[in-house]
PDB file of N, CA and C in Angstrom:
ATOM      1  N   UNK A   1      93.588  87.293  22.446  1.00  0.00           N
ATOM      2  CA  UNK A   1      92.511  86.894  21.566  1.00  0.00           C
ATOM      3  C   UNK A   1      91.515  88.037  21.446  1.00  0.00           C
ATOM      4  N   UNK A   2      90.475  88.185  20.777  1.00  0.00           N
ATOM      5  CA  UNK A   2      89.851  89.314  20.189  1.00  0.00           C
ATOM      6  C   UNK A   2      87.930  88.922  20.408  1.00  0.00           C
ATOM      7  N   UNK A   3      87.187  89.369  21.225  1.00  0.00           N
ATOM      8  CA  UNK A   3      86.286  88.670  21.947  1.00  0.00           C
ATOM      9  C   UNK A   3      85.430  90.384  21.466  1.00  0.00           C
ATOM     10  N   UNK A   4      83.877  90.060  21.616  1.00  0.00           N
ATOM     11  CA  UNK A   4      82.953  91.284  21.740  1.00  0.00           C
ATOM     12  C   UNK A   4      82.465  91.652  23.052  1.00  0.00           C
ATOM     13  N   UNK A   5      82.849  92.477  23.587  1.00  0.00           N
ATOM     14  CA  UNK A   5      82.202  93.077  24.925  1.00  0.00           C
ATOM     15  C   UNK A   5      81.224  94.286  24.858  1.00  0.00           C
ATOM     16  N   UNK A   6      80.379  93.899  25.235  1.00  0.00           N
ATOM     17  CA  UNK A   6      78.919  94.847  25.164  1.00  0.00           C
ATOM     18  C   UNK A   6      79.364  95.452  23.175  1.00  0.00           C
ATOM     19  N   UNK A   7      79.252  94.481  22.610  1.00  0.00           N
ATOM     20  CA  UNK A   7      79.077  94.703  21.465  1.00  0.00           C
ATOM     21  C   UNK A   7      80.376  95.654  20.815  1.00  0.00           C
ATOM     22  N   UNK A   8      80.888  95.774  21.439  1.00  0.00           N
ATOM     23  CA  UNK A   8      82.823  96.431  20.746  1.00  0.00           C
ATOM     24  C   UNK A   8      83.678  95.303  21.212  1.00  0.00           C
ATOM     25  N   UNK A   9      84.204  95.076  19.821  1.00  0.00           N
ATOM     26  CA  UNK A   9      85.367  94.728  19.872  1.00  0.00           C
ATOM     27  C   UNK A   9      86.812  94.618  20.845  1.00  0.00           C
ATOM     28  N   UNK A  10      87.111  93.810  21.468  1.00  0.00           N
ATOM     29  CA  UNK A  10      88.020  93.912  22.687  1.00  0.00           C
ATOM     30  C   UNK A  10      89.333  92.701  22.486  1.00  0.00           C
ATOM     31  N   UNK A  11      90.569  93.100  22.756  1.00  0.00           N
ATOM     32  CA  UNK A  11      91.494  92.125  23.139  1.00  0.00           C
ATOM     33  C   UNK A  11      91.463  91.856  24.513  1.00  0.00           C
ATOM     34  N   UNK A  12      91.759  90.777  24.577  1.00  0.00           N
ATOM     35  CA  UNK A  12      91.840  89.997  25.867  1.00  0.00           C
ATOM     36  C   UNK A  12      93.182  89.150  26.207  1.00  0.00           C
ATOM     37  N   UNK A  13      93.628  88.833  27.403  1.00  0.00           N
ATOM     38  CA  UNK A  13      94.530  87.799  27.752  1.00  0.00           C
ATOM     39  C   UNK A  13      94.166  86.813  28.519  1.00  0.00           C
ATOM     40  N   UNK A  14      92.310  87.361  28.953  1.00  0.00           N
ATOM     41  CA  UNK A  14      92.142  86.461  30.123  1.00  0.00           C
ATOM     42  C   UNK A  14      91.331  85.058  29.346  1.00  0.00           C
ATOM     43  N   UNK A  15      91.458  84.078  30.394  1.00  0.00           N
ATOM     44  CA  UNK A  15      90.956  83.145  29.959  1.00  0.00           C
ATOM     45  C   UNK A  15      89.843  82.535  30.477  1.00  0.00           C
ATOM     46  N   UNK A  16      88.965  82.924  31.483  1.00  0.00           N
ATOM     47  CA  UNK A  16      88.194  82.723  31.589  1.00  0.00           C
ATOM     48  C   UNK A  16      87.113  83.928  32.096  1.00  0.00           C
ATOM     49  N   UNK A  17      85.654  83.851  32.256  1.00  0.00           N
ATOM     50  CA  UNK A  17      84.854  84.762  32.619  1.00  0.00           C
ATOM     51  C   UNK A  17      85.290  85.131  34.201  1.00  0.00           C
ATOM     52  N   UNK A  18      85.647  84.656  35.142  1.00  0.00           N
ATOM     53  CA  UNK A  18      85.532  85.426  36.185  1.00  0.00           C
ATOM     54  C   UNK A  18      87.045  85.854  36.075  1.00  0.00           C
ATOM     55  N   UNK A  19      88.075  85.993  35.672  1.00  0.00           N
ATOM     56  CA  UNK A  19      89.589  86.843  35.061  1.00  0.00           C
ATOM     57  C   UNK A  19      88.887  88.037  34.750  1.00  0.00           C
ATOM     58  N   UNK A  20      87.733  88.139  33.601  1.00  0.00           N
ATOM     59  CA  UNK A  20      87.751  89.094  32.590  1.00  0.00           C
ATOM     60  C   UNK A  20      86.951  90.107  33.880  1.00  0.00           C
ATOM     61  N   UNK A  21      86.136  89.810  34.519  1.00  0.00           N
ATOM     62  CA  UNK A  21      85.142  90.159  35.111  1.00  0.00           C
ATOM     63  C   UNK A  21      86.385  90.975  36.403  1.00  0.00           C
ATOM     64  N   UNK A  22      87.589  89.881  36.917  1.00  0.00           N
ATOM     65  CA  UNK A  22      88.505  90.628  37.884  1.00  0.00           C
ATOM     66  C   UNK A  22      88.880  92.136  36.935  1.00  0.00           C
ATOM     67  N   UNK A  23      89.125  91.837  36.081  1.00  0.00           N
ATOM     68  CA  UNK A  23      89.959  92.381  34.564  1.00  0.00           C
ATOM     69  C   UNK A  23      89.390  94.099  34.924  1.00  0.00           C
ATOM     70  N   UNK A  24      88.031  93.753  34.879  1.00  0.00           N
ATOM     71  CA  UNK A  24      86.995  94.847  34.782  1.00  0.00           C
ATOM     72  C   UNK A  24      87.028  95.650  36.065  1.00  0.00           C
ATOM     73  N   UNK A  25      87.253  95.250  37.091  1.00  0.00           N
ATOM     74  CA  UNK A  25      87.407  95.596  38.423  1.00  0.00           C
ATOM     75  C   UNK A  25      85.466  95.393  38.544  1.00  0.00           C
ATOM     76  N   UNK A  26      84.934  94.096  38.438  1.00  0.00           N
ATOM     77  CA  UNK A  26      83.487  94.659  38.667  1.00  0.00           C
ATOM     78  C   UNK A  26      83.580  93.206  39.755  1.00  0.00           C
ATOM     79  N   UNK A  27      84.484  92.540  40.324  1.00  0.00           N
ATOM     80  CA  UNK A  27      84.254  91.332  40.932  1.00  0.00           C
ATOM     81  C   UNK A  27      83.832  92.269  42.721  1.00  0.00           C
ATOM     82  N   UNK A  28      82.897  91.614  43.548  1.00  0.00           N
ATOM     83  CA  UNK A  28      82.358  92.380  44.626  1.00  0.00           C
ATOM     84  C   UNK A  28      81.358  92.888  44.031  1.00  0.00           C
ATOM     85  N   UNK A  29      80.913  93.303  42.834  1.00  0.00           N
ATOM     86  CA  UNK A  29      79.704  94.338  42.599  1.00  0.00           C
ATOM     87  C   UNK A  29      78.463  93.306  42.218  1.00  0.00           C
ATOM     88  N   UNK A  30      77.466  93.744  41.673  1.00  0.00           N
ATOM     89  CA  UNK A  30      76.031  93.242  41.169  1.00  0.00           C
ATOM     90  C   UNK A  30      76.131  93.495  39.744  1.00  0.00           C
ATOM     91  N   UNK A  31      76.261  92.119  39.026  1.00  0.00           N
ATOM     92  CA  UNK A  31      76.317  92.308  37.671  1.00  0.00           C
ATOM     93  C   UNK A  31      75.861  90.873  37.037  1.00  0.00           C
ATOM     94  N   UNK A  32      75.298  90.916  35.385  1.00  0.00           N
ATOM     95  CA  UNK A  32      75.062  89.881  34.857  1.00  0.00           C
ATOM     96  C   UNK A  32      75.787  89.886  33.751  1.00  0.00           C
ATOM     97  N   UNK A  33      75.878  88.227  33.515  1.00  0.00           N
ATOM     98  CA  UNK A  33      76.717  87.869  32.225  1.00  0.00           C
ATOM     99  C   UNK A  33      76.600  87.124  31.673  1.00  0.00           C
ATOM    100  N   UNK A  34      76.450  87.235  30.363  1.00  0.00           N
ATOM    101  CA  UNK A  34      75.802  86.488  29.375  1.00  0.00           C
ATOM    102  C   UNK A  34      77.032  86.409  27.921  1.00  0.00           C
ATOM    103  N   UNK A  35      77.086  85.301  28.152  1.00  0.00           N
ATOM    104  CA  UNK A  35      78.056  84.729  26.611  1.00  0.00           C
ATOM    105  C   UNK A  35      77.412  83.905  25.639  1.00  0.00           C
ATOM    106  N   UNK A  36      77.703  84.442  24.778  1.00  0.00           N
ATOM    107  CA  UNK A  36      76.586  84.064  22.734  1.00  0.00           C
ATOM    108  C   UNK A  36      75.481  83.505  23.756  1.00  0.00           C
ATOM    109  N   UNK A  37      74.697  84.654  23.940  1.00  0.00           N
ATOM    110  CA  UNK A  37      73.423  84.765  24.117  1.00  0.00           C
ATOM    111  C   UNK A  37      72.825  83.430  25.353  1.00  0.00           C
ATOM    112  N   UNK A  38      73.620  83.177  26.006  1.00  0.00           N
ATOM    113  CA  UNK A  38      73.303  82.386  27.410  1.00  0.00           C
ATOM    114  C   UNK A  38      73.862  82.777  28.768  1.00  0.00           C
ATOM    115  N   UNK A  39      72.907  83.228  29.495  1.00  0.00           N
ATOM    116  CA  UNK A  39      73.432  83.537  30.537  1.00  0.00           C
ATOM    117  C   UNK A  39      73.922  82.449  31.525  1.00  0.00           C
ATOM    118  N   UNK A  40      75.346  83.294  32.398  1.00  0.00           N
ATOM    119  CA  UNK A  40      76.047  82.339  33.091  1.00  0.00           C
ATOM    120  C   UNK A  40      75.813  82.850  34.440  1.00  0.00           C
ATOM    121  N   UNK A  41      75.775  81.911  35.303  1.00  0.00           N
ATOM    122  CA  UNK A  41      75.362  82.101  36.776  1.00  0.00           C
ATOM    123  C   UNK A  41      76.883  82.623  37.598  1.00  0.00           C
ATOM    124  N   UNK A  42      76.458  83.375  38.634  1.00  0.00           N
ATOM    125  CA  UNK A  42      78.250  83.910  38.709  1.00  0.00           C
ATOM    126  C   UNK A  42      79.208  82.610  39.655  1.00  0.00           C
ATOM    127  N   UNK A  43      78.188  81.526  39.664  1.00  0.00           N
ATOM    128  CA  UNK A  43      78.960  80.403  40.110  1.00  0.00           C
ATOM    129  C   UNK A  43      79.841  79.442  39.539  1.00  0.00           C
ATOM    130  N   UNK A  44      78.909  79.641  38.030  1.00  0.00           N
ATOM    131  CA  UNK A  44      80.456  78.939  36.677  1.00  0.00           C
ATOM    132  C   UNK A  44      81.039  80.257  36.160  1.00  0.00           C
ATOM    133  N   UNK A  45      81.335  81.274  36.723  1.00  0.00           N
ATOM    134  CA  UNK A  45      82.103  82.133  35.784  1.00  0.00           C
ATOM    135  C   UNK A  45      83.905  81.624  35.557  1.00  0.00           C
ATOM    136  N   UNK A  46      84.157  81.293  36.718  1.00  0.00           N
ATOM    137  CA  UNK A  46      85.779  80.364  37.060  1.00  0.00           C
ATOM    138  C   UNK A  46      86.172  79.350  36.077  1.00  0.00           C
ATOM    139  N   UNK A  47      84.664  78.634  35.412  1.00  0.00           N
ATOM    140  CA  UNK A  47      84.701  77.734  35.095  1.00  0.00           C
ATOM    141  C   UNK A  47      84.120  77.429  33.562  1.00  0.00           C
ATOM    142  N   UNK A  48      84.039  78.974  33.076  1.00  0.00           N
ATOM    143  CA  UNK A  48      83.276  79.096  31.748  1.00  0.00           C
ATOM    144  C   UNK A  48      84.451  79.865  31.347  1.00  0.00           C
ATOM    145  N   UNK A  49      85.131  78.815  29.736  1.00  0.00           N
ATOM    146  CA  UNK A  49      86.451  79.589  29.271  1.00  0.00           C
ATOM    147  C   UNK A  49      85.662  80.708  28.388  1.00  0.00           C
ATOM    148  N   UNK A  50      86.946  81.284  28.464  1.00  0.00           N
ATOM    149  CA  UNK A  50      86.664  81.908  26.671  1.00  0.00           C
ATOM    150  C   UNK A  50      87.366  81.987  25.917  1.00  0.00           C
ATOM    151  N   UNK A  51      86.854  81.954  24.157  1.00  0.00           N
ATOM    152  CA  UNK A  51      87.212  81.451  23.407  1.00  0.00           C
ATOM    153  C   UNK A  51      87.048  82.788  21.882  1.00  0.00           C
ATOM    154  N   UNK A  52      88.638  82.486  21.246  1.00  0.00           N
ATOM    155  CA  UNK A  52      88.114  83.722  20.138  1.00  0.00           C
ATOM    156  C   UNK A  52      86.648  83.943  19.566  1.00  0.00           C
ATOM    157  N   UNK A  53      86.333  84.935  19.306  1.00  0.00           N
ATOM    158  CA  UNK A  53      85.488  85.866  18.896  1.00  0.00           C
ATOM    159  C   UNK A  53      84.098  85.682  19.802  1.00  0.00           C
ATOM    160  N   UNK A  54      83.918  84.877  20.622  1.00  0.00           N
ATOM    161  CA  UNK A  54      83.007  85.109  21.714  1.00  0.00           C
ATOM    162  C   UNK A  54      82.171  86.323  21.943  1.00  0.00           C
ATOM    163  N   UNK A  55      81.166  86.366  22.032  1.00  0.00           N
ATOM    164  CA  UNK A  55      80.106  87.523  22.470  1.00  0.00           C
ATOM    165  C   UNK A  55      79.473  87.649  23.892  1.00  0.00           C
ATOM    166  N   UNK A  56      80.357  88.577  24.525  1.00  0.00           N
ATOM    167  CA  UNK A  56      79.937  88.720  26.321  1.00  0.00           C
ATOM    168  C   UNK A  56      78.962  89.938  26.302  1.00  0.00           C
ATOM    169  N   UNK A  57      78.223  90.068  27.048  1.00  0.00           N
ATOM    170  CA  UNK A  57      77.599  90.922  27.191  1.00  0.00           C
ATOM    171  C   UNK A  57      77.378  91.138  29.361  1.00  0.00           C
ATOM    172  N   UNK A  58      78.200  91.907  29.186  1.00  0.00           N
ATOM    173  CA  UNK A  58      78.227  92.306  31.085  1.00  0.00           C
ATOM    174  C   UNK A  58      77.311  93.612  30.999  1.00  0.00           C
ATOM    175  N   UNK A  59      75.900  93.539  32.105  1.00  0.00           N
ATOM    176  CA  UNK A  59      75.398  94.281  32.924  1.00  0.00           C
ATOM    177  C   UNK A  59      75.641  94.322  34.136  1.00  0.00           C
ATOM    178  N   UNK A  60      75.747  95.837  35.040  1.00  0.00           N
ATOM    179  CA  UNK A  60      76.119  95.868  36.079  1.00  0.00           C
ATOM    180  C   UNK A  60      75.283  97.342  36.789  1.00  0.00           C
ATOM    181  N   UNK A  61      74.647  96.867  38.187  1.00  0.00           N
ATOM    182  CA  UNK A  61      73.872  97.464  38.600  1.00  0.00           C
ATOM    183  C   UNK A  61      74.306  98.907  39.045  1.00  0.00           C
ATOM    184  N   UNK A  62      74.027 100.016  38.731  1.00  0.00           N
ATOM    185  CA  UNK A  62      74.769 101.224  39.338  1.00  0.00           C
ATOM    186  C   UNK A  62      73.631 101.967  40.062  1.00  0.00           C
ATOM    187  N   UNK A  63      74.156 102.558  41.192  1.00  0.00           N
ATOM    188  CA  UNK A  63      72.929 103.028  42.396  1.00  0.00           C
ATOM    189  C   UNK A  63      72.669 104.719  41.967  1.00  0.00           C
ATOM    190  N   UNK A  64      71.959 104.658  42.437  1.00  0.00           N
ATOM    191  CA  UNK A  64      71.593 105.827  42.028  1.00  0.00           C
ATOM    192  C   UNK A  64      70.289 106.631  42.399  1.00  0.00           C
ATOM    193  N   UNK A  65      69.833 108.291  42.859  1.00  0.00           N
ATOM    194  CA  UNK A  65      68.295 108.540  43.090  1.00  0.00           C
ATOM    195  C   UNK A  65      68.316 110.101  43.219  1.00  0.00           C
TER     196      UNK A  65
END
């Protein structure tokens, strides 16, 4: 299916937010996620599908000084 990630265009196979998030290799890290403009707590990510043309938007904390 064909979903927006940080605003580009992306195919996907996964079906739910915490897949896409394994997908990403960002599961273990500090990150937020927000789908059509509501953020999801990383406790329903397992449990929040997704669905064509969907709008994710993943932030993720990178260290740095």
């Amino acid at each position: 299916m064909q979903i927006y990630l940080n605003g580009a265009p992306q195919a996907t196979t996964c079906q739910n937010l915490l897949q896409l998030i394994q997908q990403l290799s960002l599961d273990g890290k500090r990150f937020a996620v927000e789908k059509n403009e509501m953020i999801i707590p990383k406790s329903k990510l397992e449990n929040t599908l997704i669905s064509e043309h969907d709008r994710i938007e993943i932030i993720h904390a990178v260290g740095g000084g």
